[in-house]
C-alpha atoms as a PDB file:
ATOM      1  CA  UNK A   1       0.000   0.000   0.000  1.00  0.00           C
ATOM      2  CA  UNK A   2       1.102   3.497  -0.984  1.00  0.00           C
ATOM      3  CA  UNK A   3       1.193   6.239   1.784  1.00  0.00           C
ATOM      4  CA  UNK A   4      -1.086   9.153   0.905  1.00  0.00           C
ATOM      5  CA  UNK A   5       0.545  12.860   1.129  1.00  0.00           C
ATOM      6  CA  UNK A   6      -1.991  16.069   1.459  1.00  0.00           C
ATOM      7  CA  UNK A   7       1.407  17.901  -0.006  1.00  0.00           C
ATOM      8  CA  UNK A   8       1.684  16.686  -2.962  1.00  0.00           C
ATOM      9  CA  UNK A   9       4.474  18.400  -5.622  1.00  0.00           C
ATOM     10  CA  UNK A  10       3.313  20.891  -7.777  1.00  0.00           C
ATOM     11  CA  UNK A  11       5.325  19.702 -10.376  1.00  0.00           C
ATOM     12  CA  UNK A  12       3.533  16.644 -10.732  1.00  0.00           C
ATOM     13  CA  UNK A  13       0.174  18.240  -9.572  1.00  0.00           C
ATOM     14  CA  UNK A  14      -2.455  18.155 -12.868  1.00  0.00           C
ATOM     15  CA  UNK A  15      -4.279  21.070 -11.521  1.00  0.00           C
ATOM     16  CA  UNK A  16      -1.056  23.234 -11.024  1.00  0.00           C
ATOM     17  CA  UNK A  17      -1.948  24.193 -14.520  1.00  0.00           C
ATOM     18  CA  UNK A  18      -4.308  26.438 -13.991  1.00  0.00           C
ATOM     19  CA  UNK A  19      -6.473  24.383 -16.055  1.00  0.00           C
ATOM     20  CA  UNK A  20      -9.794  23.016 -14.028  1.00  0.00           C
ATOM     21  CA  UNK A  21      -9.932  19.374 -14.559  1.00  0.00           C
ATOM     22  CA  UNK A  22     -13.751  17.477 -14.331  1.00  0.00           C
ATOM     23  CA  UNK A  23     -15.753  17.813 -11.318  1.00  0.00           C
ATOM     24  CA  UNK A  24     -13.572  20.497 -10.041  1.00  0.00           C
ATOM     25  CA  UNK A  25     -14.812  24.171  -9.284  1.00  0.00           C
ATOM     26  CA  UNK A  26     -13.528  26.867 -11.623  1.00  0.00           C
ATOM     27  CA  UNK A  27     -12.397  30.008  -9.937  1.00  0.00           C
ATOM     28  CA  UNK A  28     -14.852  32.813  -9.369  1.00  0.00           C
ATOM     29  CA  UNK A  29     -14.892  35.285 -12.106  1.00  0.00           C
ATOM     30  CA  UNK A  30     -13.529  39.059 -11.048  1.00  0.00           C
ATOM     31  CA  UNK A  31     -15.830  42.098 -10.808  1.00  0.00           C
ATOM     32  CA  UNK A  32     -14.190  45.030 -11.054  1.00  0.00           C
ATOM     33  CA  UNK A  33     -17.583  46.835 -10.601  1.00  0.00           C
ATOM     34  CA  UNK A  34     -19.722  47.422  -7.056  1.00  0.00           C
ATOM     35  CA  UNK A  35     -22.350  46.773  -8.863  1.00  0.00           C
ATOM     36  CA  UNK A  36     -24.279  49.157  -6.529  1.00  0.00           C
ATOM     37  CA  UNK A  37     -25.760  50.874  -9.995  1.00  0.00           C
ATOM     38  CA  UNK A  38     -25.330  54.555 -10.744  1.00  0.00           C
ATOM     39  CA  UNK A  39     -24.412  57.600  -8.032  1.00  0.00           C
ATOM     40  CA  UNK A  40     -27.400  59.508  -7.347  1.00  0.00           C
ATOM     41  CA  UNK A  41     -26.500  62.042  -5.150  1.00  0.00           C
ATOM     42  CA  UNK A  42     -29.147  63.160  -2.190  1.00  0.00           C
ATOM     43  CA  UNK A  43     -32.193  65.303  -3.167  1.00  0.00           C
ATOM     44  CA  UNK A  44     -32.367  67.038   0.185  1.00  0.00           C
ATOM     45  CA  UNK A  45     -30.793  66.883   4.097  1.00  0.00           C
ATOM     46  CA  UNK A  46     -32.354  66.100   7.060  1.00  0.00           C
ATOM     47  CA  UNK A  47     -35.819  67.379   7.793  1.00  0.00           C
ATOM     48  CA  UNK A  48     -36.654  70.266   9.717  1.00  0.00           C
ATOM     49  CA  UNK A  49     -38.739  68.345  11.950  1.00  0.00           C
ATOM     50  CA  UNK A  50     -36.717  65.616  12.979  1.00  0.00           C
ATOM     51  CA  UNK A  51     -33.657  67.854  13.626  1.00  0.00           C
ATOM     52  CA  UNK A  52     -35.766  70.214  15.678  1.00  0.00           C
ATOM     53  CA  UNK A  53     -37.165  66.855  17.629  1.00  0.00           C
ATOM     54  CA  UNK A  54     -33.345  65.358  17.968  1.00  0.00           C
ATOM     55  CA  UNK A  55     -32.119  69.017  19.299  1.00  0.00           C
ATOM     56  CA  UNK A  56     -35.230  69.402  21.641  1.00  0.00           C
ATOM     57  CA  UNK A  57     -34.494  65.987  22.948  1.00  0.00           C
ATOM     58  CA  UNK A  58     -30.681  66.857  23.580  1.00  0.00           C
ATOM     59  CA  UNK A  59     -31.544  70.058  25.310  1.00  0.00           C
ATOM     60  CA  UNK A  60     -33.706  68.258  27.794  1.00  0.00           C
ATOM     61  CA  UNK A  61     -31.326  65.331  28.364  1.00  0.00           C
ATOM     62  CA  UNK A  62     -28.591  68.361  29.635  1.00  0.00           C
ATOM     63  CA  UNK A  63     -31.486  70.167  31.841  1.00  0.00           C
ATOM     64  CA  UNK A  64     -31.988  66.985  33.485  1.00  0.00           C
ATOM     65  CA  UNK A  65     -28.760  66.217  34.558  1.00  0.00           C
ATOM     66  CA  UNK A  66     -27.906  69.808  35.500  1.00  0.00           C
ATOM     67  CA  UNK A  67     -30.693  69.588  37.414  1.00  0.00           C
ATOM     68  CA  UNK A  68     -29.477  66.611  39.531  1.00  0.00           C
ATOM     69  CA  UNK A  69     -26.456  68.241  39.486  1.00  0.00           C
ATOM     70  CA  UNK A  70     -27.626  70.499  41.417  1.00  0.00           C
ATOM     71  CA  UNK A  71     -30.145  68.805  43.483  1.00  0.00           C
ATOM     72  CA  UNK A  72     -26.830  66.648  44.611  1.00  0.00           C
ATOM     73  CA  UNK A  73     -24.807  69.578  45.579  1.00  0.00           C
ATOM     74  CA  UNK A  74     -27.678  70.859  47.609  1.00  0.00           C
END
């Protein structure tokens, strides 16, 4: 019985020539594209409505906690 070696040499590999043999997987073609489809750039920002809402909600965040702020030092 011959002894089986995972490491066989490349020089007497078949598929070392870049060739894929039967019932082997070919390599995966290249993109060179994304693919993503054509830049369109934005319309339009952010709403008025949401930023006001985001701004309103950071303002009363900081009130709170300078208000335990000082309710701690007191």
């Amino acid at each position: 019985m011959g002894t089986y070696n995972p490491d066989p040499d490349p020089r007497q590999d078949p598929r070392s020539s870049g060739v894929a043999q039967p019932g082997e997987t070919p390599p995966a073609e290249a993109s060179t594209s994304s693919g993503a489809g054509p830049y369109r750039p934005l319309k339009r920002g952010w709403g008025k409505g949401p930023l006001i809402v985001i701004i309103l909600l950071a303002v009363l965040v900081a009130l709170f906690f300078l208000a335990y702020a000082i309710a701690l030092a007191a």
